[in-house]
Structure formats: C-alpha cells, structure tokens
PDB file of N, CA and C in Angstrom:
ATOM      1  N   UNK A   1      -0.584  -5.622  -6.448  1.00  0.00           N
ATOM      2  CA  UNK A   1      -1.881  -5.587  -5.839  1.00  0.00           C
ATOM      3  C   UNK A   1      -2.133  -4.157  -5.374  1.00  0.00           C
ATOM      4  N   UNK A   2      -3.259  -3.951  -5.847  1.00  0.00           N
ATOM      5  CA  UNK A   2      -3.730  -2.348  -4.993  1.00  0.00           C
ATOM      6  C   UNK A   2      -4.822  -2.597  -4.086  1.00  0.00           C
ATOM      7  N   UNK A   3      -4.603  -1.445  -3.232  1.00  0.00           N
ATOM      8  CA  UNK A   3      -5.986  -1.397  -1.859  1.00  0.00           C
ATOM      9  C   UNK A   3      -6.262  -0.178  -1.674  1.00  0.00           C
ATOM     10  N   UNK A   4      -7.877   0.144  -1.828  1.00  0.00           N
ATOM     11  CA  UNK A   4      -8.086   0.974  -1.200  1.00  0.00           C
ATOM     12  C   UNK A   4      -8.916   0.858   0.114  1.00  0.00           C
ATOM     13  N   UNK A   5      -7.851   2.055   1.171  1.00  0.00           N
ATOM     14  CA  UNK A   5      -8.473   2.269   2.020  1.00  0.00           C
ATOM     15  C   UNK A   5      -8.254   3.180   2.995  1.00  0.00           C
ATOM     16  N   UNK A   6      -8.734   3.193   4.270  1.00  0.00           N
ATOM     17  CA  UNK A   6      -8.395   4.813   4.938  1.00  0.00           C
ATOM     18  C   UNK A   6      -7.857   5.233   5.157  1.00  0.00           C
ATOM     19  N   UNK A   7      -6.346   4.071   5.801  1.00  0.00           N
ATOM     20  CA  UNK A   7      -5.115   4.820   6.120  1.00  0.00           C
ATOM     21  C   UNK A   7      -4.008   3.996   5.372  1.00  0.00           C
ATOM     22  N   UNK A   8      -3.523   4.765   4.134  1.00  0.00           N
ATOM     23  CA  UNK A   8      -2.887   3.845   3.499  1.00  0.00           C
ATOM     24  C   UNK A   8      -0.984   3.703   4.402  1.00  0.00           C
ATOM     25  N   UNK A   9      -0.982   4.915   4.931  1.00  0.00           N
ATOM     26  CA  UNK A   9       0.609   4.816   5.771  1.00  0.00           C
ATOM     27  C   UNK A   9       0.306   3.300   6.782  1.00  0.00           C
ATOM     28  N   UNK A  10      -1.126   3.482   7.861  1.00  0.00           N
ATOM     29  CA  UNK A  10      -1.164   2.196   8.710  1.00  0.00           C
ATOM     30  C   UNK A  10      -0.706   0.886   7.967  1.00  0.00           C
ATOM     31  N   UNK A  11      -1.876   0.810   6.903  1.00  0.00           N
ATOM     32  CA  UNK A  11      -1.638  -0.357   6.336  1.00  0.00           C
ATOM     33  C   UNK A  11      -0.644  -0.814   5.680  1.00  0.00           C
ATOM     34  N   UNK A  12      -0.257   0.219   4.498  1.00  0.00           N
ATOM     35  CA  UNK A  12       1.527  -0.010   4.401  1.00  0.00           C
ATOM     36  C   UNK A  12       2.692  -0.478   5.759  1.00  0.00           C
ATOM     37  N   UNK A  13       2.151   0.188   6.853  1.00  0.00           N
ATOM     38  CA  UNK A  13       3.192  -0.502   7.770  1.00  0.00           C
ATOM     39  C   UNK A  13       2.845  -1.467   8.050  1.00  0.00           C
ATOM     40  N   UNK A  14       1.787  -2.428   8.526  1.00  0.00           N
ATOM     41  CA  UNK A  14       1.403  -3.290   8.490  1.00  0.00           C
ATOM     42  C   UNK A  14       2.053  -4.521   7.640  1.00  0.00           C
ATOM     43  N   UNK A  15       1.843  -4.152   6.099  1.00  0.00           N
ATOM     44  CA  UNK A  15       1.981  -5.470   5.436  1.00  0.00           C
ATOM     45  C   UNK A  15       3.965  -5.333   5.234  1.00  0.00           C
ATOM     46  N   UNK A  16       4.237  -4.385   5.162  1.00  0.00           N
ATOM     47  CA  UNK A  16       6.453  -3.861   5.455  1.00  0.00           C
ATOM     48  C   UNK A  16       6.163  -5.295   6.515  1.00  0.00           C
ATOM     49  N   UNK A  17       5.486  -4.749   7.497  1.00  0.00           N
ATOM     50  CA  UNK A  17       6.256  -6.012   9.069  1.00  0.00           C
ATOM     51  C   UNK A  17       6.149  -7.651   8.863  1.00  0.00           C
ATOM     52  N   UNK A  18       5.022  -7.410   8.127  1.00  0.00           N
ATOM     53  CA  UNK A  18       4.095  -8.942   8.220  1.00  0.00           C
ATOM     54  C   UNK A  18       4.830  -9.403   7.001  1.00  0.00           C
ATOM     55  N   UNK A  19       5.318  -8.931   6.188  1.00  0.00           N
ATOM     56  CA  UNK A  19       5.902  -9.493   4.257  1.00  0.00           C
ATOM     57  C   UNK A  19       7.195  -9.184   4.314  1.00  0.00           C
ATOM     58  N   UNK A  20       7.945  -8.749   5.248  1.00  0.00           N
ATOM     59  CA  UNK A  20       9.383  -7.779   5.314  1.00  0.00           C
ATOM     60  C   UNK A  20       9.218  -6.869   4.324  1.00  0.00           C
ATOM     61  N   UNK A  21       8.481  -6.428   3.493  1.00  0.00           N
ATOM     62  CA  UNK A  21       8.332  -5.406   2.635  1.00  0.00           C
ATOM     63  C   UNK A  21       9.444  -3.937   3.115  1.00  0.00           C
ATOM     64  N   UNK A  22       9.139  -3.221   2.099  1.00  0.00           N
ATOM     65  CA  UNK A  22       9.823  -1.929   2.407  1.00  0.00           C
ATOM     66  C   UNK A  22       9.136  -0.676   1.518  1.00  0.00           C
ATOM     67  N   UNK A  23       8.952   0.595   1.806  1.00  0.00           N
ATOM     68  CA  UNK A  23       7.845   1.117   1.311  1.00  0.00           C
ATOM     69  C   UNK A  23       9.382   1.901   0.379  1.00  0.00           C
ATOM     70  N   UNK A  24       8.510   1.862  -0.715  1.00  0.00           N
ATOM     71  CA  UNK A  24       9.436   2.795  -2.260  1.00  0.00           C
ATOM     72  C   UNK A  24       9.088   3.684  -2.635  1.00  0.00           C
ATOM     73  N   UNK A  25       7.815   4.432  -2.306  1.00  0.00           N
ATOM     74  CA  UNK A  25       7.257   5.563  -2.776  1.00  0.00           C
ATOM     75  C   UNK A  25       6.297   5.782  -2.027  1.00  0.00           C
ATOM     76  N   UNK A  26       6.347   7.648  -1.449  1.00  0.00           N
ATOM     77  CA  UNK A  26       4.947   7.724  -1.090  1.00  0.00           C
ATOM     78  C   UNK A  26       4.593   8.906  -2.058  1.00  0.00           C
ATOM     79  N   UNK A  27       3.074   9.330  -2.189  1.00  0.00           N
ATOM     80  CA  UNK A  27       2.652  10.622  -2.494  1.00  0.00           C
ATOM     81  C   UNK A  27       1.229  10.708  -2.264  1.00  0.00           C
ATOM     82  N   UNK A  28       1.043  11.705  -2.074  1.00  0.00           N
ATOM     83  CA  UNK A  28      -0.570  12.100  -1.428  1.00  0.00           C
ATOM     84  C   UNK A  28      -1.456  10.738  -1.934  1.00  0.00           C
ATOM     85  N   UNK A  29      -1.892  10.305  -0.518  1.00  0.00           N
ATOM     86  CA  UNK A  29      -2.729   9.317  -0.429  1.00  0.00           C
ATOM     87  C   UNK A  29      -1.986   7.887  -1.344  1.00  0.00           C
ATOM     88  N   UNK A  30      -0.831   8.148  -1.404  1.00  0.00           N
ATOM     89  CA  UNK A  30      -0.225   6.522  -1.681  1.00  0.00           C
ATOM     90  C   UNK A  30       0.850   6.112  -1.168  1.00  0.00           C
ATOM     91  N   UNK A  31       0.705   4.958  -0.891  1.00  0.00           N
ATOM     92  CA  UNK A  31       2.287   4.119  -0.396  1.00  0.00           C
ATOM     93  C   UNK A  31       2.394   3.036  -1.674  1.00  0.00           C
ATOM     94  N   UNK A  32       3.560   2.835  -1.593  1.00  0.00           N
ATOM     95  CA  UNK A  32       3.782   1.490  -2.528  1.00  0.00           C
ATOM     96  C   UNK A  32       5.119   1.285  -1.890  1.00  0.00           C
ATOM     97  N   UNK A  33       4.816  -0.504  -1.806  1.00  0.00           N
ATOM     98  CA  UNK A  33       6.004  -0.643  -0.742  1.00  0.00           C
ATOM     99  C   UNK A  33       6.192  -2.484  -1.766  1.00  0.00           C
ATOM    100  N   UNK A  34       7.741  -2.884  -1.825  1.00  0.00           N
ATOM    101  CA  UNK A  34       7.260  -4.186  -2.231  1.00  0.00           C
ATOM    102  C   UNK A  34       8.989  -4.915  -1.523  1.00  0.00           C
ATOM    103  N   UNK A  35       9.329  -6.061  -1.679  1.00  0.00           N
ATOM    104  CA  UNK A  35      10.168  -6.825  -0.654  1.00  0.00           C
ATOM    105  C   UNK A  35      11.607  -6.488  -1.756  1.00  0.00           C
ATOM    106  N   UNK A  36      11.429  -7.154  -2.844  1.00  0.00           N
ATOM    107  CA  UNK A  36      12.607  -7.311  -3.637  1.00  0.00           C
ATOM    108  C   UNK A  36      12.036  -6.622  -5.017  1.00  0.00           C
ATOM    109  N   UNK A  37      13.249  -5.523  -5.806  1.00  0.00           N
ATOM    110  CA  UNK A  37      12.676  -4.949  -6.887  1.00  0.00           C
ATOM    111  C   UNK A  37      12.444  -5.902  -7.872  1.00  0.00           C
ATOM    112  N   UNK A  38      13.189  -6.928  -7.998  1.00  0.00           N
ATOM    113  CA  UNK A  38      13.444  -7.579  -9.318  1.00  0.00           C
ATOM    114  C   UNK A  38      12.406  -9.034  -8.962  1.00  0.00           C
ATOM    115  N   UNK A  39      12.191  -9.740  -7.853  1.00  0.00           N
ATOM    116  CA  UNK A  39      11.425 -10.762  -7.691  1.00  0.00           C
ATOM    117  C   UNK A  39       9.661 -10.776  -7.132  1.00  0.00           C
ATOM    118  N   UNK A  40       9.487  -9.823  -6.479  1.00  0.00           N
ATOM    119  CA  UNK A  40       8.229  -9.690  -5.716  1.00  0.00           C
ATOM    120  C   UNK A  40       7.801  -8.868  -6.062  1.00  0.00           C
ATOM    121  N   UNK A  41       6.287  -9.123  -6.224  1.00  0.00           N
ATOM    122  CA  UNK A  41       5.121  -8.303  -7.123  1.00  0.00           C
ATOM    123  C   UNK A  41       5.244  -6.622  -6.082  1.00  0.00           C
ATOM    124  N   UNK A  42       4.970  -5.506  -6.354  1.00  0.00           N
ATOM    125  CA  UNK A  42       4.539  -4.457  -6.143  1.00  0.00           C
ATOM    126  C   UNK A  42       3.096  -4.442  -5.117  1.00  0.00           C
ATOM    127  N   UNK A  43       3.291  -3.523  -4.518  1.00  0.00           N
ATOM    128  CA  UNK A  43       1.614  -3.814  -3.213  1.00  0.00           C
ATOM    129  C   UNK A  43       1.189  -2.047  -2.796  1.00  0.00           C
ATOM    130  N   UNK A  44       0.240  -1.244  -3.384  1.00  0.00           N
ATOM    131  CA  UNK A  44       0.080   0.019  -3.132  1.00  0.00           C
ATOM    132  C   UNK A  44      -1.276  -0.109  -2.474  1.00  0.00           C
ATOM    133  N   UNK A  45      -1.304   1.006  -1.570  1.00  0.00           N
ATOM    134  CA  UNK A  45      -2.394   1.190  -0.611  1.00  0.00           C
ATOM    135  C   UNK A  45      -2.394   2.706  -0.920  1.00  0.00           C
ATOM    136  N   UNK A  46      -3.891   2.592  -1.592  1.00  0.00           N
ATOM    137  CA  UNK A  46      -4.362   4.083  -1.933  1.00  0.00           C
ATOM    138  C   UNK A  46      -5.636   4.413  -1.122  1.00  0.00           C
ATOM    139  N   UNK A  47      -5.636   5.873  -0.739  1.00  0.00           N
ATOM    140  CA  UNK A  47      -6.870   6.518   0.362  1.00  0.00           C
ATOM    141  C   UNK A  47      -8.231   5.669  -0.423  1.00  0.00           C
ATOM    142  N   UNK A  48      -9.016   5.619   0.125  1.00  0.00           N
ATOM    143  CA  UNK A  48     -10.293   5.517  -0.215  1.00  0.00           C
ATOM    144  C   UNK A  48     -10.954   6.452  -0.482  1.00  0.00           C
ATOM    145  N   UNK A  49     -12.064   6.421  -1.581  1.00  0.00           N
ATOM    146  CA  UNK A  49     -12.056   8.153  -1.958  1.00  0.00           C
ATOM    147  C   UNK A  49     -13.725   7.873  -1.841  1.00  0.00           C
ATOM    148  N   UNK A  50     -14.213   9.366  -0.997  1.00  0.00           N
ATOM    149  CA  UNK A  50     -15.109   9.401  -0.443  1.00  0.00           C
ATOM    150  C   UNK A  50     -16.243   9.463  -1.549  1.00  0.00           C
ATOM    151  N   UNK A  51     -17.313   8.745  -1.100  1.00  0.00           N
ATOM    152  CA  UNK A  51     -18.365   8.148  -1.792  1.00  0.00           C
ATOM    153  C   UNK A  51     -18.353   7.062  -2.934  1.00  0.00           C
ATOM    154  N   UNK A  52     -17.077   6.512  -3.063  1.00  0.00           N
ATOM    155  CA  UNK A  52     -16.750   5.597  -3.623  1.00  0.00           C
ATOM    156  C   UNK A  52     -17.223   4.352  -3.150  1.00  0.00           C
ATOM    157  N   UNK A  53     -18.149   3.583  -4.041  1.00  0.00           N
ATOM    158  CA  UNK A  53     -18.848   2.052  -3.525  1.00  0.00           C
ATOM    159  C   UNK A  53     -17.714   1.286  -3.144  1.00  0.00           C
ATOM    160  N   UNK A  54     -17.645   0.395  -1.713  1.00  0.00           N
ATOM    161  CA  UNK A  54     -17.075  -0.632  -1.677  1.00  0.00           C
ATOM    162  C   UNK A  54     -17.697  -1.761  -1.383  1.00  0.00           C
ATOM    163  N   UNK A  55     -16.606  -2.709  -1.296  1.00  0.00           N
ATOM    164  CA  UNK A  55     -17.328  -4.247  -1.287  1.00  0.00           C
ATOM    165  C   UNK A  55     -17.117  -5.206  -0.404  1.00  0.00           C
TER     166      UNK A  55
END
C-alpha cells in the first residue's frame, strides 16, 4: 500500500506502533516500513507533492 502525505516519518511511526511494523528503508520523502519480509504486504508513505490533486 502507498500514501501520500505530509509527514511521511509521523505516519510511518504511527502505523510501526499500531501494525508492529518496522521501517526498512528511508530516502528523501519516503519510508517503507512492513512487519515480516516474507509474509506481510509492504506499506510506503511518500511526501505529498505540492499541487498535486487529492481526494
């Protein structure tokens, strides 16, 4: 699952606490954090990029 939005470090910590997740990668304006490599889907929170329509 991907998200964009403003603070992708907040929200990455967020869903780590709430999913036991664990973050696996960061780089400018991304986290990707997921629980188990081999069983549980992948979850990245990317910046929101300005003037980009949301919904």
């Amino acid at each position: 699952m991907t998200v964009d939005c403003h603070d992708p470090e907040r929200l990455a910590a967020f869903w780590c606490e709430v999913l036991d997740f664990e973050v696996i990668d960061r780089s400018e304006g991304k986290v990707e954090s997921r629980q188990n490599f081999t069983t549980m889907p992948l979850m990245r929170q990317h910046s929101l990029q300005v003037g980009r329509m949301t919904r």
